[in-house]
N, C-alpha and C. Protein backbone atom coordinates (compact mmCIF):
# COMPACT_ATOMS: atom_id res chain seq x y z
N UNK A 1 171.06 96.56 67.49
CA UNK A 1 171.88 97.24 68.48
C UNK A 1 171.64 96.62 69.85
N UNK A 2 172.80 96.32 70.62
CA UNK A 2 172.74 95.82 72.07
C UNK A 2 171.64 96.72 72.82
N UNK A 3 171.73 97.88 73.20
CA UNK A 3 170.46 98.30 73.98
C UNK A 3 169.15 98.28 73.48
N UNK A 4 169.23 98.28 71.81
CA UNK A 4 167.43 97.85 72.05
C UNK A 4 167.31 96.40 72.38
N UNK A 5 168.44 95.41 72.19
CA UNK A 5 168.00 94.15 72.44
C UNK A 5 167.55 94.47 74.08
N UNK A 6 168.60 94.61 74.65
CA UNK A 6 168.00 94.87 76.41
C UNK A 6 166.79 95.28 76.81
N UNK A 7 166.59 96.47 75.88
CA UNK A 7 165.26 97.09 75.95
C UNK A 7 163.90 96.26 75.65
N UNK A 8 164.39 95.20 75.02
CA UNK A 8 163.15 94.65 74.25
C UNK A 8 163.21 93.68 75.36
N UNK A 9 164.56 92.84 76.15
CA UNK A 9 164.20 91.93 76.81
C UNK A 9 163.24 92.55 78.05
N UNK A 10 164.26 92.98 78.58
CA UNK A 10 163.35 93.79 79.87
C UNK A 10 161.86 94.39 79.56
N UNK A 11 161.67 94.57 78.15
CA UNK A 11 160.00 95.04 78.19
C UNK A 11 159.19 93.63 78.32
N UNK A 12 160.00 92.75 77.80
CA UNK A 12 159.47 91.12 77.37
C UNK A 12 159.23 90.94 78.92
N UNK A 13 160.15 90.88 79.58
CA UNK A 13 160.24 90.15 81.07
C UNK A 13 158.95 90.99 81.91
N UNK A 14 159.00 92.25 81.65
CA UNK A 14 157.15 92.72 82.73
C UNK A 14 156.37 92.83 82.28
N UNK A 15 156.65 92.05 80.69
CA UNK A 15 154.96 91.85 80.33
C UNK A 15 154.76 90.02 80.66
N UNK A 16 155.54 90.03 80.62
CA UNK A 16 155.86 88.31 81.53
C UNK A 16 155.10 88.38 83.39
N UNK A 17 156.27 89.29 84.15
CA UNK A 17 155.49 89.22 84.99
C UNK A 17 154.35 89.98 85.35
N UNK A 18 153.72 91.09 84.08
CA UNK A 18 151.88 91.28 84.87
C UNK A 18 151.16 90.66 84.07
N UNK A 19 151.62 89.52 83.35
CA UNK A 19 150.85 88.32 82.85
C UNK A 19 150.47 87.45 84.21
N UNK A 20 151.62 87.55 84.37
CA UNK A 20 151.78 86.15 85.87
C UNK A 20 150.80 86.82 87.19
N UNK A 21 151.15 88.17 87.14
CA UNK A 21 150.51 88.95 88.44
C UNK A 21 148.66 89.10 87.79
N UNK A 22 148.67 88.94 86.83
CA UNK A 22 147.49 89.15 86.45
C UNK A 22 146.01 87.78 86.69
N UNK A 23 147.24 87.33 86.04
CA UNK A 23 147.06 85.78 86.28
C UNK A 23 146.72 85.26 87.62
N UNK A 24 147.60 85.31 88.96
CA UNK A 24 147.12 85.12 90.33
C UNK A 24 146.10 86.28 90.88
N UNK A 25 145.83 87.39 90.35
CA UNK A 25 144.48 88.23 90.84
C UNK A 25 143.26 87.48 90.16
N UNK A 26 143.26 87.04 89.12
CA UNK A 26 142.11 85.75 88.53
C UNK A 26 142.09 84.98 89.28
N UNK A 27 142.86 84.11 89.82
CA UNK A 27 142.83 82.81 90.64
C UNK A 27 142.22 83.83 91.93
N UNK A 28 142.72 84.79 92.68
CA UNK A 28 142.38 85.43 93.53
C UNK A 28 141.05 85.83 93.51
N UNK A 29 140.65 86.05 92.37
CA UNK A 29 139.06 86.40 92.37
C UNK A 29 138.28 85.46 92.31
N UNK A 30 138.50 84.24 91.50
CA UNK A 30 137.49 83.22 91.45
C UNK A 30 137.45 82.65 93.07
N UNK A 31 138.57 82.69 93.86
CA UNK A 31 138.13 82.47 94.71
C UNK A 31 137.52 82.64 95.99
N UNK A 32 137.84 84.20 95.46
CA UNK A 32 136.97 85.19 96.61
C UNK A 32 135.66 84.74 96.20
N UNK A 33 135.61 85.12 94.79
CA UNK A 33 134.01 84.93 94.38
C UNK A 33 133.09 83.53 95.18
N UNK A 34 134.04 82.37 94.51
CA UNK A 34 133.41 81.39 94.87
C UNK A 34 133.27 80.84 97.01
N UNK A 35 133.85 82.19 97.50
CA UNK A 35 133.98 82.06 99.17
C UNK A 35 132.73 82.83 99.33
N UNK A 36 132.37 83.62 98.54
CA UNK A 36 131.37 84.90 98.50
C UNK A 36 130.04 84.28 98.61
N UNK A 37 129.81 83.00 96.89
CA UNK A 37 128.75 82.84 96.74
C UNK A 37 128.31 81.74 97.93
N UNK A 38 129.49 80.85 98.78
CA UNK A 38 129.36 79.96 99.40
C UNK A 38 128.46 80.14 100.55
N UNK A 39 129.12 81.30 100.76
CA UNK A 39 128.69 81.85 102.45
C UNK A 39 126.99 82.58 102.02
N UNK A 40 127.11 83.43 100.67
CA UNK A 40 125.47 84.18 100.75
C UNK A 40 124.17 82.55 100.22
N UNK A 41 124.48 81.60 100.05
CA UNK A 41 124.10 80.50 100.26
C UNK A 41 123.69 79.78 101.50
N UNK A 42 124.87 79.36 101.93
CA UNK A 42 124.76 79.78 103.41
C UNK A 42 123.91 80.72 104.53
N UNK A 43 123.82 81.46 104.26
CA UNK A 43 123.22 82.86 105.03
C UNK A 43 121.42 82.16 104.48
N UNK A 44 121.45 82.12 103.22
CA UNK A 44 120.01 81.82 102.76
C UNK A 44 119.49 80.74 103.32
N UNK A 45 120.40 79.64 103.36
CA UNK A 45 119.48 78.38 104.05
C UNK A 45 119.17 78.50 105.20
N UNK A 46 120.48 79.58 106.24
CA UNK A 46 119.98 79.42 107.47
C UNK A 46 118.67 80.41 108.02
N UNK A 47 118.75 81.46 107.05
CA UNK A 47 117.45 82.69 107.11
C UNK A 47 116.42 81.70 106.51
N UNK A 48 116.31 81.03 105.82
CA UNK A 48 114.92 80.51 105.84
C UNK A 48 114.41 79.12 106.24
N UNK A 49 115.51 78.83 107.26
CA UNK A 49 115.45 77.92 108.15
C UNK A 49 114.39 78.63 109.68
N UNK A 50 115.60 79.82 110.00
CA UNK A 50 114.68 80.67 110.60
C UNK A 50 113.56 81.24 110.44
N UNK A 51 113.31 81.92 109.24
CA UNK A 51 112.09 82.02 108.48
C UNK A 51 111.05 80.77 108.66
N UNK A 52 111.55 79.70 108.55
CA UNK A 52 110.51 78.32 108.57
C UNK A 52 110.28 78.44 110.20
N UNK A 53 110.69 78.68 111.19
CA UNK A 53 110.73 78.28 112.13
C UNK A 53 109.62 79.80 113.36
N UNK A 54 109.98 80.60 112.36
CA UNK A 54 109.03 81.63 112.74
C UNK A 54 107.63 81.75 112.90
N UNK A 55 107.64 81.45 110.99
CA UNK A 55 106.38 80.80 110.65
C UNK A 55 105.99 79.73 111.40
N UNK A 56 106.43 78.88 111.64
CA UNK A 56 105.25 77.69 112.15
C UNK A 56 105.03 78.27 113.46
N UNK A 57 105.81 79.15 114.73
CA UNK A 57 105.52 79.31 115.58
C UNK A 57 104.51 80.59 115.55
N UNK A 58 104.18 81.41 114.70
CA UNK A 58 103.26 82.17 114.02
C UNK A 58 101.83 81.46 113.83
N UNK A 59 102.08 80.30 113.50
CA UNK A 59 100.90 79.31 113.05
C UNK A 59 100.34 78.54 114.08
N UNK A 60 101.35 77.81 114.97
CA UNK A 60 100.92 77.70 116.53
C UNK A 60 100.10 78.33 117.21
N UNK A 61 101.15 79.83 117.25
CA UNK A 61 99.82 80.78 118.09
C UNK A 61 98.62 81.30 117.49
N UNK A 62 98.49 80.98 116.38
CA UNK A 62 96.93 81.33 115.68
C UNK A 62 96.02 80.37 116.33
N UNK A 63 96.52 79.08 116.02
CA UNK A 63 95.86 77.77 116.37
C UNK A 63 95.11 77.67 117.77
N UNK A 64 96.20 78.21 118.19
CA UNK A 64 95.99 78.29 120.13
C UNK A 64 94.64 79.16 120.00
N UNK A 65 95.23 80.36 119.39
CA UNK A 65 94.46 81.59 119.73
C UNK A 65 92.91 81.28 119.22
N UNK A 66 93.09 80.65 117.93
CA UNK A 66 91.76 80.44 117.53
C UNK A 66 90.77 79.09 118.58
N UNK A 67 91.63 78.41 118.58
CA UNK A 67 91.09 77.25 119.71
C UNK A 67 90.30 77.94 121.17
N UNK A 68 90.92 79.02 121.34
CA UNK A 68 90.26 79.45 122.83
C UNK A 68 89.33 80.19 122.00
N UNK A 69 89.42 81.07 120.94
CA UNK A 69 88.52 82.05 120.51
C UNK A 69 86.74 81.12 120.29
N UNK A 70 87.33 80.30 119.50
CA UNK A 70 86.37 78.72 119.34
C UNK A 70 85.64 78.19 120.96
N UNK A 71 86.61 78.15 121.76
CA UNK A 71 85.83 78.22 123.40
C UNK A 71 84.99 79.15 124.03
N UNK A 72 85.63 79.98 123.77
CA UNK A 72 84.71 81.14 124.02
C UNK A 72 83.63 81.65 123.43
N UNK A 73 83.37 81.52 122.21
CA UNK A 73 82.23 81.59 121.27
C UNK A 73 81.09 80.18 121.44
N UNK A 74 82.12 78.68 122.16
CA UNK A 74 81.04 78.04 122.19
C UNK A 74 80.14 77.92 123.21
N UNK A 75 81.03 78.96 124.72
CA UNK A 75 80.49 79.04 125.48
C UNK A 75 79.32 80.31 125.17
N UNK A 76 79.72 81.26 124.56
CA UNK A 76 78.70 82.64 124.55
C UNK A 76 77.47 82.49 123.57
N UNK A 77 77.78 81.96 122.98
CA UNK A 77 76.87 81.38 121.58
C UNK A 77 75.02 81.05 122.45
N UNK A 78 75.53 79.87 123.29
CA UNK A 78 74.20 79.07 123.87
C UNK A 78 73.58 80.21 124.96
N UNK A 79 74.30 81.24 125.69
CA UNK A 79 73.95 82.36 126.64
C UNK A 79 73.25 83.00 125.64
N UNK A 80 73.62 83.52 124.38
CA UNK A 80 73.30 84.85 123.58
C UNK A 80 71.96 84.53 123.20
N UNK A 81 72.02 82.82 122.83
CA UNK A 81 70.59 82.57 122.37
C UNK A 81 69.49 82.40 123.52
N UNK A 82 70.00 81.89 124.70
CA UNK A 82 68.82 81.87 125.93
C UNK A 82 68.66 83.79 126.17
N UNK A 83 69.47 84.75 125.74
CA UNK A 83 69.02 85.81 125.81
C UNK A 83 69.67 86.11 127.63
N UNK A 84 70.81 85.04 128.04
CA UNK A 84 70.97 85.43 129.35
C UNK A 84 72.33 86.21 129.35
N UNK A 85 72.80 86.91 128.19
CA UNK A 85 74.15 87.92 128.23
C UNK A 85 73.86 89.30 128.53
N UNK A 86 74.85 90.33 129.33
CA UNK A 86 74.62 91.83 128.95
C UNK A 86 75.71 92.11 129.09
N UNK A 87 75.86 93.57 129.04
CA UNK A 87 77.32 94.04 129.36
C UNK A 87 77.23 94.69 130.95
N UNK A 88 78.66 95.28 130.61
CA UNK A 88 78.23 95.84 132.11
C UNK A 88 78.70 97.11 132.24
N UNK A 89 78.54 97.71 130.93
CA UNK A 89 78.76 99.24 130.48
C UNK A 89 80.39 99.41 129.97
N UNK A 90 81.41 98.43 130.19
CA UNK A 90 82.25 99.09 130.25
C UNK A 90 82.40 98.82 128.81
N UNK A 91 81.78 97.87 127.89
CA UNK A 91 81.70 96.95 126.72
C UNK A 91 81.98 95.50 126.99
N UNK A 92 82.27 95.45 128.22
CA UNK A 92 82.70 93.71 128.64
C UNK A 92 81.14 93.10 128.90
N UNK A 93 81.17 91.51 128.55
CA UNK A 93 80.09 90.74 128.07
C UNK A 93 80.00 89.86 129.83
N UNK A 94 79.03 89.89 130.26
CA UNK A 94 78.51 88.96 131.72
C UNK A 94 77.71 88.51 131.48
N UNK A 95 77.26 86.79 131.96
CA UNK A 95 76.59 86.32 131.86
C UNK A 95 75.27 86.52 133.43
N UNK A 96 74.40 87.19 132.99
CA UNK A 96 73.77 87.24 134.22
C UNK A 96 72.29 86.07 135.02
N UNK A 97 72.31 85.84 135.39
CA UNK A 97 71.48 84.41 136.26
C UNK A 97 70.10 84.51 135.13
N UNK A 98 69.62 85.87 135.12
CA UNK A 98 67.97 85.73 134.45
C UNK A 98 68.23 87.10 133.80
N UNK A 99 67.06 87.16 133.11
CA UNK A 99 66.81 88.06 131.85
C UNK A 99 66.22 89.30 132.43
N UNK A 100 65.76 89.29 133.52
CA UNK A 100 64.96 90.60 134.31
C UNK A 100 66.02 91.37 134.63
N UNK A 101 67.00 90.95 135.32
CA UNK A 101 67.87 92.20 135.35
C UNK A 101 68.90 92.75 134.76
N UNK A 102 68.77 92.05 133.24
CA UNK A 102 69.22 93.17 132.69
C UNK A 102 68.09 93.76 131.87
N UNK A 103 66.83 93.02 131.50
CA UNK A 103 65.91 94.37 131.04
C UNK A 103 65.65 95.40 132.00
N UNK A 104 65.86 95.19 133.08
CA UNK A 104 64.92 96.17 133.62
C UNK A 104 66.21 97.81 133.54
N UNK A 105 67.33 97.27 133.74
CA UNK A 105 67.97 98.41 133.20
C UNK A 105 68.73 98.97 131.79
N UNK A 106 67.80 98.38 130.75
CA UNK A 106 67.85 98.01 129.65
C UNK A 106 69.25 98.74 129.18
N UNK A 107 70.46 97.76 129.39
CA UNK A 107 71.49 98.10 129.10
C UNK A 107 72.04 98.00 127.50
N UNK A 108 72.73 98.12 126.68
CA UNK A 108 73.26 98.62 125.43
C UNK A 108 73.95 96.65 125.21
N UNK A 109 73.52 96.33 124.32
CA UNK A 109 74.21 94.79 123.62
C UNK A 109 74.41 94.91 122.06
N UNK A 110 75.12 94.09 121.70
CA UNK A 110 75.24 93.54 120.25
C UNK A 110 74.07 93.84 119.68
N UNK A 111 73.41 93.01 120.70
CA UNK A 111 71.62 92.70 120.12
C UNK A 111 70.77 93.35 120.14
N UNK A 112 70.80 94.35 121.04
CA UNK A 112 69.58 95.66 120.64
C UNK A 112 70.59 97.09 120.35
N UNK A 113 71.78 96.97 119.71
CA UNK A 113 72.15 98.24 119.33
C UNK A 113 71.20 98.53 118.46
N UNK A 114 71.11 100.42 118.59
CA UNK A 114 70.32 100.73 117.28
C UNK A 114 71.27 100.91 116.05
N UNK A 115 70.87 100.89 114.51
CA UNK A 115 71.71 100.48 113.61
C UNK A 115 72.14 101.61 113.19
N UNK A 116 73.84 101.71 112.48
CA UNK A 116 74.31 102.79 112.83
C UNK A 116 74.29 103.63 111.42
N UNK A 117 74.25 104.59 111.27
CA UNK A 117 73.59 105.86 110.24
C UNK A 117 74.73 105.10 108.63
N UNK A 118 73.84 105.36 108.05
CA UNK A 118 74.32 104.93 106.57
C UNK A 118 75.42 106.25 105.85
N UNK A 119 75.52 107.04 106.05
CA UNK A 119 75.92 108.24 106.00
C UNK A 119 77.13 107.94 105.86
N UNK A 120 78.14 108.69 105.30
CA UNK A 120 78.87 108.67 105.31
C UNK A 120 80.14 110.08 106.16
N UNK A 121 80.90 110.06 106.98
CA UNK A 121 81.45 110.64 108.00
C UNK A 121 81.76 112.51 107.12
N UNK A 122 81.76 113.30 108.15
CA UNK A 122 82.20 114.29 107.17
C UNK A 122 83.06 115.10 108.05
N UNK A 123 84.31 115.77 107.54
CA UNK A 123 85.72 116.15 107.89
C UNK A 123 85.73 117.66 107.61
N UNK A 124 85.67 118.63 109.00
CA UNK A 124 85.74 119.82 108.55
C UNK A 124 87.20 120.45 107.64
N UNK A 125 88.01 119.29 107.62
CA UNK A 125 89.21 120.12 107.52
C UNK A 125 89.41 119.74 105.63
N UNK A 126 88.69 118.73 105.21
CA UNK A 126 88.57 118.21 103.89
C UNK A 126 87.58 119.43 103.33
N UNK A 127 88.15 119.88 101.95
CA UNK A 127 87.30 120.68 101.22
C UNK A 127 85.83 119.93 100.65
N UNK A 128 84.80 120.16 100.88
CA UNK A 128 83.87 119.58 99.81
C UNK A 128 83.61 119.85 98.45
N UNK A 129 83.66 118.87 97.78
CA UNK A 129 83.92 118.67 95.84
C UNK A 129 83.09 119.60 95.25
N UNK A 130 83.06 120.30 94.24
CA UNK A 130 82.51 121.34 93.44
C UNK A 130 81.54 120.05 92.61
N UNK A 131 82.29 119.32 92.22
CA UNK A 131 80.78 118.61 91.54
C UNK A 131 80.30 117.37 92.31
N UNK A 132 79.34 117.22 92.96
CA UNK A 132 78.91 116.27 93.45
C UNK A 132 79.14 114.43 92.73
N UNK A 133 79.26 114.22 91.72
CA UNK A 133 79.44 113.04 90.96
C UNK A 133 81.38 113.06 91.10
N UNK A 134 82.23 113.66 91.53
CA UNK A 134 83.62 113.54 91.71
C UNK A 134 83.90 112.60 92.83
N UNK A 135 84.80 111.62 93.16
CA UNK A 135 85.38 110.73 93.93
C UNK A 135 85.99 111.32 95.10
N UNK A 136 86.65 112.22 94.36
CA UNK A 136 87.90 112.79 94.78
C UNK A 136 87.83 114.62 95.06
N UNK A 137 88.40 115.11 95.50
CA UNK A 137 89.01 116.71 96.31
C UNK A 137 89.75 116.47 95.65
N UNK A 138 91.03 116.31 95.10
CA UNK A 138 92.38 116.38 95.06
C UNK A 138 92.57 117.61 94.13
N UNK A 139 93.18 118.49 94.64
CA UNK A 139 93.48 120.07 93.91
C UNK A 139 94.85 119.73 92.91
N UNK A 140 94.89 119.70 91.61
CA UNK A 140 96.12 119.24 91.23
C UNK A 140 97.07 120.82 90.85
N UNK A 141 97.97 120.88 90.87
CA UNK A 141 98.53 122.40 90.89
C UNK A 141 98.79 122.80 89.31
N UNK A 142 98.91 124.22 89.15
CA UNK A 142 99.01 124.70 87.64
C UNK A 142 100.43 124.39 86.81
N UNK A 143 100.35 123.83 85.87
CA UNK A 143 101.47 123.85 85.21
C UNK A 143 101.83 124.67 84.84
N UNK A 144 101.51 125.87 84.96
CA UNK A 144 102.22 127.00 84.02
C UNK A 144 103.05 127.62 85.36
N UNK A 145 103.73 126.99 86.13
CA UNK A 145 104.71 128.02 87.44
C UNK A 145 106.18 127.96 86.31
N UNK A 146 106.89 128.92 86.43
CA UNK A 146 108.19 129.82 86.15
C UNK A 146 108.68 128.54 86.94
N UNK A 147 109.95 128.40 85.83
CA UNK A 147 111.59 127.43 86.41
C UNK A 147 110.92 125.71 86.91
N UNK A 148 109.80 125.54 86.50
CA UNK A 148 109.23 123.98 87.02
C UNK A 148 109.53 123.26 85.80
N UNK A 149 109.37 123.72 84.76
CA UNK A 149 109.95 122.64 83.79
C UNK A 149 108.71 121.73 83.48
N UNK A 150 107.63 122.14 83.52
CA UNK A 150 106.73 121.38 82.90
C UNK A 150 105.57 121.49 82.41
């Protein structure tokens, strides 16, 4: 019959064109995709270009820092051992001319701190452990609570 032929062409013809439309959203995607992977490529070399560039200036200032730290230790080193360093209360280190005046006001150093308690610190607000051989306080809660599910 003439109208199913029509019918059949016209079904033929838009499965024709969302073949074709289907067809250019593929081409459309591979090439989004492949614009996608280009650029997060991109992005990576230049972040760890920056990344490289961080780092070494990270590594610089250690160098520096350790180089003066290295000066300063080689200057305090030869004082500490003639015994001619003290502080000057505030915790800052002076080198003073002779050794008499700072014994005579026998100020607080590295070198004659007294040594500090082996003990270990204790926290009023921390419960203390029921058995002495435990690591740990940690109160774990009851499983048997209503609607917890466990």
């Amino acid at each position: 019959s003439p109208g199913r032929e029509g019918q059949a062409y016209s079904t033929e013809m838009s499965i024709q064109r969302y073949q074709a439309a289907a067809e250019v959203a593929r081409e459309d995607y591979a090439e989004c995709s492949q614009r996608v992977l280009r650029e997060v490529d991109r992005f990576k070399r230049e972040k760890a270009e920056e990344m490289k560039m961080v780092v070494l200036e990270f590594i610089m200032l250690e160098i520096e820092l350790n180089r003066s730290m290295e000066k300063i230790w080689g200057e305090l080193v030869p004082k500490l051992e003639e015994g001619s360093v003290a502080t000057d209360g505030s915790g800052s280190v002076e080198a003073s001319s002779s050794m008499a005046a700072s014994s005579s006001a026998q100020q607080a150093t590295m070198v004659n701190l007294p040594p500090m308690p082996a003990s270990q610190p204790t926290y009023s607000n921390v419960p203390a452990a029921s058995d002495p051989m435990m690591e740990s306080s940690i109160q774990y809660r009851d499983n048997n609570i209503v609607g917890m599910g466990l």
